[in-house]
N, C-alpha and C. Protein backbone atom coordinates (compact mmCIF):
# COMPACT_ATOMS: atom_id res chain seq x y z
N UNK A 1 0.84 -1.18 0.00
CA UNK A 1 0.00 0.00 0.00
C UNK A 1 0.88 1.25 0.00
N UNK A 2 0.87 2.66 -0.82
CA UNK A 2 1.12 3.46 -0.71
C UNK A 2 1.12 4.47 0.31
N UNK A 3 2.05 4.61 1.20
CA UNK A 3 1.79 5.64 2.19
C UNK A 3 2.27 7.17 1.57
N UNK A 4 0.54 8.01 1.69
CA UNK A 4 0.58 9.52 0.99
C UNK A 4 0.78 10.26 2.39
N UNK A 5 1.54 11.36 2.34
CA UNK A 5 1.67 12.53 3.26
C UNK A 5 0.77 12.75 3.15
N UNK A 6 -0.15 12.97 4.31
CA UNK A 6 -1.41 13.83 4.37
C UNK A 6 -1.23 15.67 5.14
N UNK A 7 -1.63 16.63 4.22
CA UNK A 7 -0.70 17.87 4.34
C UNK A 7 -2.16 18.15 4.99
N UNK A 8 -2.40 19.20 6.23
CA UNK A 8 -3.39 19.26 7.06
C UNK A 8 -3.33 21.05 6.51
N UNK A 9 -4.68 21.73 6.64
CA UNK A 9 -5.14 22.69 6.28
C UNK A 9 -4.67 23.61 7.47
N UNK A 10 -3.84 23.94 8.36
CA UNK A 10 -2.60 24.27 9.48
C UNK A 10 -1.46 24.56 8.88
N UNK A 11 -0.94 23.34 8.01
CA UNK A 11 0.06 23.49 7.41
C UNK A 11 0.27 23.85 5.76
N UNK A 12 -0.85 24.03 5.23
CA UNK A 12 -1.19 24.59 4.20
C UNK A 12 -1.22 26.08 4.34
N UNK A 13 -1.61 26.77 5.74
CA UNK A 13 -1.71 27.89 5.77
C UNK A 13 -0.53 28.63 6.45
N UNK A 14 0.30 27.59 6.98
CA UNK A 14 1.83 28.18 7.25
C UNK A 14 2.51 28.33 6.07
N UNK A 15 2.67 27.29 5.03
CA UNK A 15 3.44 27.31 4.23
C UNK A 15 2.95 28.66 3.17
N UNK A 16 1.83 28.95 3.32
CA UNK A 16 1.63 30.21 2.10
C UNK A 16 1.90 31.37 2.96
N UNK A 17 2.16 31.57 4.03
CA UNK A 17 2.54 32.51 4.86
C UNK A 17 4.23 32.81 4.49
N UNK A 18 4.71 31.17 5.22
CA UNK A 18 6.19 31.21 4.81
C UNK A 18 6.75 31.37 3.87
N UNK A 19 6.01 31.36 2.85
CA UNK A 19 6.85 31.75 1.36
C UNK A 19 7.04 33.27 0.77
N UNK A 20 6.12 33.86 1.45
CA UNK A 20 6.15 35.03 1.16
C UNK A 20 7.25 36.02 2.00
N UNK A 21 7.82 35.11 3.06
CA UNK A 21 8.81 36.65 4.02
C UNK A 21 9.65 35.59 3.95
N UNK A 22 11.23 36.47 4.44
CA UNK A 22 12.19 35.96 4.46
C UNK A 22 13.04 37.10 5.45
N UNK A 23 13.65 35.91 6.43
CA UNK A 23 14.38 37.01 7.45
C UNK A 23 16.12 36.79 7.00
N UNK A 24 16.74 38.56 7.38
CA UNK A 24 17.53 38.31 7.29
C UNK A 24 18.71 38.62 8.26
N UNK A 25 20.07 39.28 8.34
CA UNK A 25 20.98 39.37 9.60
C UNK A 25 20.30 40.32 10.05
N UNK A 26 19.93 41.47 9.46
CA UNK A 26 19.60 42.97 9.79
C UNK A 26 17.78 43.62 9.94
N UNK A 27 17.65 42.31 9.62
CA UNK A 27 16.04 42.37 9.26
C UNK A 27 15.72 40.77 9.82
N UNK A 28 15.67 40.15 10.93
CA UNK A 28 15.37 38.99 11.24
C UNK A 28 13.66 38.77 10.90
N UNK A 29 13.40 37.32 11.07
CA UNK A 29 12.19 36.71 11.03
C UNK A 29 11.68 36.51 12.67
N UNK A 30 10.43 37.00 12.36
CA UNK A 30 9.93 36.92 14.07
C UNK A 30 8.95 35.62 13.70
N UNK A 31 9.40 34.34 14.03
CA UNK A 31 8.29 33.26 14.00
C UNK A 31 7.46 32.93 15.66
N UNK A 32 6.39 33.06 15.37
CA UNK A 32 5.56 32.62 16.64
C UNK A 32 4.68 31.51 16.83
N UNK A 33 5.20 30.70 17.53
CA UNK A 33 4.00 29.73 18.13
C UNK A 33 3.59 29.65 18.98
N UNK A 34 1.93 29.57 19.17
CA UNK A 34 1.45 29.42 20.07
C UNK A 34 0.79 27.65 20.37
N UNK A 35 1.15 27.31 21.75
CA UNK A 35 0.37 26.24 22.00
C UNK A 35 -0.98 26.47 22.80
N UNK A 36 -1.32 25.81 22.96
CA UNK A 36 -2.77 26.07 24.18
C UNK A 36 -2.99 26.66 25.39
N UNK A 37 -1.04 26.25 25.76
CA UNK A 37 -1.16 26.75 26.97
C UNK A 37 0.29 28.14 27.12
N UNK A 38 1.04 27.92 26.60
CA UNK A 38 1.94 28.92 26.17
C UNK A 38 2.40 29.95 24.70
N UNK A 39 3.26 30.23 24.78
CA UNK A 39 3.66 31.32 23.25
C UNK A 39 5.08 31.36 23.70
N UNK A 40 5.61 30.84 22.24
CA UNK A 40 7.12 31.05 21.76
C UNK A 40 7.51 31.85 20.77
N UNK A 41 8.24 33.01 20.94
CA UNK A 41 8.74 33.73 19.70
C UNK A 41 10.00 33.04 19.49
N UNK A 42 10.84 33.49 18.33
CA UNK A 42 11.89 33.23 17.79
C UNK A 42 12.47 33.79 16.83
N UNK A 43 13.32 34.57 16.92
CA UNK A 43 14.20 35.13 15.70
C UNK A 43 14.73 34.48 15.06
N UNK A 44 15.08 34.40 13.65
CA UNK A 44 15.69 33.49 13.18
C UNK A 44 16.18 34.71 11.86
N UNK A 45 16.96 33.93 11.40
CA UNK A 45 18.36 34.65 10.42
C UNK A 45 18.19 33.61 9.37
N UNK A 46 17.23 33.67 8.42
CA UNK A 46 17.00 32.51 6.99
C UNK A 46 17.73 32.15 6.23
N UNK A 47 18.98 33.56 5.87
CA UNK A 47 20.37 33.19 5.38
C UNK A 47 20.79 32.31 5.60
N UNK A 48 21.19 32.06 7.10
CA UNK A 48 22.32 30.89 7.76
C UNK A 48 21.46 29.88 7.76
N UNK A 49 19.87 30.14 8.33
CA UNK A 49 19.54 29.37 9.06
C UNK A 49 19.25 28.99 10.52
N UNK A 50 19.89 29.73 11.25
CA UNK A 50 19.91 30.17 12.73
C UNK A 50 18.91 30.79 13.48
N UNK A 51 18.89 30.07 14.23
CA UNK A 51 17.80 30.80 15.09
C UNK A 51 19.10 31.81 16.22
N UNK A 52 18.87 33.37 16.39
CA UNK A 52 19.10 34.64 16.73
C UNK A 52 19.09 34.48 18.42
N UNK A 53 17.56 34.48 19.01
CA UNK A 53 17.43 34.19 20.02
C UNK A 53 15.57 33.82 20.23
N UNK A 54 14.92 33.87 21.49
CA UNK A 54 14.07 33.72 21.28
C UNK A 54 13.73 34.01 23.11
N UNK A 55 12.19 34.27 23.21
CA UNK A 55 11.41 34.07 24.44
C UNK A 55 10.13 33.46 24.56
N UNK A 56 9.86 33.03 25.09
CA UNK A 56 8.80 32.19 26.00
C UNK A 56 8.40 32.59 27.35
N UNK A 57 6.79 31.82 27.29
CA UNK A 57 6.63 32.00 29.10
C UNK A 57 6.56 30.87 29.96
N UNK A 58 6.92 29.57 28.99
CA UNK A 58 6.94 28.54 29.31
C UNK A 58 7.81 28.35 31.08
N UNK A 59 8.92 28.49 30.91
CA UNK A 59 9.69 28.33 31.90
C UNK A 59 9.50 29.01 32.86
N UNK A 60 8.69 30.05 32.24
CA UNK A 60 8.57 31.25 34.25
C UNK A 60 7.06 31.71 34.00
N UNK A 61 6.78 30.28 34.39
CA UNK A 61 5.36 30.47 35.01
C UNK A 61 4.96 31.38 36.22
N UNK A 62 5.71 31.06 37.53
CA UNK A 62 5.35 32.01 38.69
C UNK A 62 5.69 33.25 38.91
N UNK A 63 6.83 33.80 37.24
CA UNK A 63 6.46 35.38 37.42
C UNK A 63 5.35 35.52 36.47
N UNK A 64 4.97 35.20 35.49
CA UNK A 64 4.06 35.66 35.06
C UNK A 64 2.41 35.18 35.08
N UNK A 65 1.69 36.24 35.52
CA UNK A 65 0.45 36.17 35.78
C UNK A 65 -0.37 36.53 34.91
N UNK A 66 -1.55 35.94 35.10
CA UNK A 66 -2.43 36.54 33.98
C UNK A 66 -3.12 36.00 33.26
N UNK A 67 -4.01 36.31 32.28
CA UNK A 67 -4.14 35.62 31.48
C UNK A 67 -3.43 35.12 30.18
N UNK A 68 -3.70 34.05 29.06
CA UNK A 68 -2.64 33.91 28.20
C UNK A 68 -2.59 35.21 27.32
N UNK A 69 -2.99 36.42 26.86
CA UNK A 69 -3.12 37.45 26.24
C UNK A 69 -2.07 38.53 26.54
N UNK A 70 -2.11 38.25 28.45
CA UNK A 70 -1.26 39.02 28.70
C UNK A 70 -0.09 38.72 29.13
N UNK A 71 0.27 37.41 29.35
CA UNK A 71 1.58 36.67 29.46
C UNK A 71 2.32 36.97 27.80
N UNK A 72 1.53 36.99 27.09
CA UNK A 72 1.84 37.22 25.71
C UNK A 72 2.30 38.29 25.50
N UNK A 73 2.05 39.75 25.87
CA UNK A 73 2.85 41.14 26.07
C UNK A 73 3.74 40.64 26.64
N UNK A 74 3.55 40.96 28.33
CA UNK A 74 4.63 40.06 28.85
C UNK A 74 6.33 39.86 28.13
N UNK A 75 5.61 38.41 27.31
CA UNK A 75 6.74 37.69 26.67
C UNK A 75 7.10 38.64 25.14
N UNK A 76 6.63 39.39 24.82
CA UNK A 76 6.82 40.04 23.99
C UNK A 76 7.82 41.36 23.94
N UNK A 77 7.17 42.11 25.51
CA UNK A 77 8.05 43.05 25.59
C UNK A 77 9.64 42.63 26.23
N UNK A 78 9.58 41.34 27.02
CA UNK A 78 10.86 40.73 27.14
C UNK A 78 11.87 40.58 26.38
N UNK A 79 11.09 40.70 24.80
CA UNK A 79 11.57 39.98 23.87
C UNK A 79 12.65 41.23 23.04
N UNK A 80 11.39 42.56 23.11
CA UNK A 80 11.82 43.55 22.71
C UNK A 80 13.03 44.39 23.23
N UNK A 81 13.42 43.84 24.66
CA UNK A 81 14.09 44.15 25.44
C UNK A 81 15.39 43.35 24.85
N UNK A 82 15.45 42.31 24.48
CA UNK A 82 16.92 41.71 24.06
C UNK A 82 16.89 41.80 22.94
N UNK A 83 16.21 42.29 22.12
CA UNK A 83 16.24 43.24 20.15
C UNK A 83 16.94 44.37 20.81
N UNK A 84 16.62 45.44 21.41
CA UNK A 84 17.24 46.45 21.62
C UNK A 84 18.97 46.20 22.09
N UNK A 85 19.09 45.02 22.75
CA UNK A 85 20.65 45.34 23.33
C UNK A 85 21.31 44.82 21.95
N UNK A 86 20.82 44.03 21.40
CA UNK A 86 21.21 43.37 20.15
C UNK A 86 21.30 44.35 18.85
N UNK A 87 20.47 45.82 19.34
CA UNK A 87 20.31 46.71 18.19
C UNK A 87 19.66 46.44 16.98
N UNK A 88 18.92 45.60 17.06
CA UNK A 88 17.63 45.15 16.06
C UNK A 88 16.13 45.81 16.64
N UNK A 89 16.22 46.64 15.39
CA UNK A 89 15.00 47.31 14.83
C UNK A 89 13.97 47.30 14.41
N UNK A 90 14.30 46.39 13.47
CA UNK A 90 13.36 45.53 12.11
C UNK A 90 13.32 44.52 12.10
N UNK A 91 11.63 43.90 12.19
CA UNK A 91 12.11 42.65 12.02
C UNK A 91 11.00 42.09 10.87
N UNK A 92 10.63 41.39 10.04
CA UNK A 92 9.52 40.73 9.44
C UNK A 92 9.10 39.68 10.32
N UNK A 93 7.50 39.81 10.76
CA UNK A 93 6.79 39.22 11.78
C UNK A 93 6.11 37.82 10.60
N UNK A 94 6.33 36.70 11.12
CA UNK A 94 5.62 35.39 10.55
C UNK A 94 4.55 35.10 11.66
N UNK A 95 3.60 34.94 11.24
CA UNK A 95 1.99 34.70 12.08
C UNK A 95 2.32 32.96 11.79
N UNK A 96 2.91 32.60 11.21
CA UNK A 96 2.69 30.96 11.42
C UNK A 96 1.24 30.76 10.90
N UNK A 97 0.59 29.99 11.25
CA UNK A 97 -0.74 29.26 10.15
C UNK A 97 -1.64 29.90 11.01
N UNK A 98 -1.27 31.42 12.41
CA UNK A 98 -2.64 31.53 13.45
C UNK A 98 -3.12 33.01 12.60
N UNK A 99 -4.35 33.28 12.84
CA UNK A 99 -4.87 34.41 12.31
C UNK A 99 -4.40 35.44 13.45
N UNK A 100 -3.84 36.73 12.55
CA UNK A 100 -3.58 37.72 13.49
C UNK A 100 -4.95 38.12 14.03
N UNK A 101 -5.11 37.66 15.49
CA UNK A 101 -5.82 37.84 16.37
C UNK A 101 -5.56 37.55 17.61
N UNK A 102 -5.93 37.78 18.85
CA UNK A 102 -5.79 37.69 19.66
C UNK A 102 -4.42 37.75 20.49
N UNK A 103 -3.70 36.58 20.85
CA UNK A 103 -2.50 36.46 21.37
C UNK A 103 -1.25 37.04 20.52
N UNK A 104 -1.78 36.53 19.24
CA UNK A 104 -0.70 36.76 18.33
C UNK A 104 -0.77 38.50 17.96
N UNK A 105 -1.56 38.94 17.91
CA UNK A 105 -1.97 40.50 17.75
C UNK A 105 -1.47 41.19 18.74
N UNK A 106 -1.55 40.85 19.93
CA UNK A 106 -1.31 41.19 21.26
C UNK A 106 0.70 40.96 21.41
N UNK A 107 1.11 40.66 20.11
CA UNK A 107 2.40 40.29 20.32
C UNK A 107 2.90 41.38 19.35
N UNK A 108 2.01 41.08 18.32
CA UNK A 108 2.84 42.38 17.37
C UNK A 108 2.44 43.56 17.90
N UNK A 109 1.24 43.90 18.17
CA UNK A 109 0.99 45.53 18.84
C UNK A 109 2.23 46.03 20.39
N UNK A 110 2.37 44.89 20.69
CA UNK A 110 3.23 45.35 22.35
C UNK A 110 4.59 45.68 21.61
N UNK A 111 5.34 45.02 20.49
CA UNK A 111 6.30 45.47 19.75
C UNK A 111 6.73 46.29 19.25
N UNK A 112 5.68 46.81 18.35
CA UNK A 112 4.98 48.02 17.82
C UNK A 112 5.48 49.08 18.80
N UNK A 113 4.68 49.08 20.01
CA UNK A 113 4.57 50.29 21.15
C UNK A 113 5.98 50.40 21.84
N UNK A 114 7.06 48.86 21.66
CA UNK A 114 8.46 49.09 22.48
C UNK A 114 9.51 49.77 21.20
N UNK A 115 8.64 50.07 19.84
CA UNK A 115 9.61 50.45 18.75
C UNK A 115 10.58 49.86 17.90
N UNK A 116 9.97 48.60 17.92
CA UNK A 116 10.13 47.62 16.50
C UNK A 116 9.00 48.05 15.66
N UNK A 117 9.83 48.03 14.27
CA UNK A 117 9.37 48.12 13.17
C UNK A 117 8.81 46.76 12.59
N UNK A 118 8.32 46.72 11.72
CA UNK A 118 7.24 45.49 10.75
C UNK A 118 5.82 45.92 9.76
């Protein structure tokens, strides 16, 4: 029997996302995932290949309170905080396969307001 990849309508909608941006040294890729119960950003450098750096709220649960919306600023403006020492400005934001809404909205607007560009 033939075993077919079955490509799920998730990953149909990442991949038409991902084709369209591309991060680079000076202009990184902001990729975000969210799970159910947390949110991971990640810089990444598409040239090399490298992931830059990245934050989460995974690991420090008992400082952050809240709901997931606002653990999501939170982890966002943390994030914006180690772009700045790093002197990154700009970055091209990847939504991954989630609709800019909610958490994920709540990530680019807190960015926005610490003075990253996108």
């Amino acid at each position: 029997m033939n075993q077919v990849q079955k490509i799920t309508n998730q990953q149909k909608r990442k991949m038409a996302v991902r084709k369209k941006l591309h991060g680079t040294a000076q202009r990184p890729r902001l990729s975000v995932f969210r799970s159910n119960r947390y949110i991971y950003l990640q810089l990444i450098n598409d040239d090399t290949g490298e992931s830059l750096f990245g934050a989460t709220d995974a690991a420090k649960e008992e400082t952050f309170k809240g709901t997931k919306t606002e653990k999501s600023a939170k982890v966002a403006k943390e994030l914006a905080k180690e772009m700045k020492k790093k002197k990154i400005k700009q970055i091209v934001f990847d939504r991954g396969p989630y609709k800019y809404h909610g958490r994920v909205k709540m990530v680019a607007e807190t960015l926005r307001k610490e003075g990253i560009e996108f």
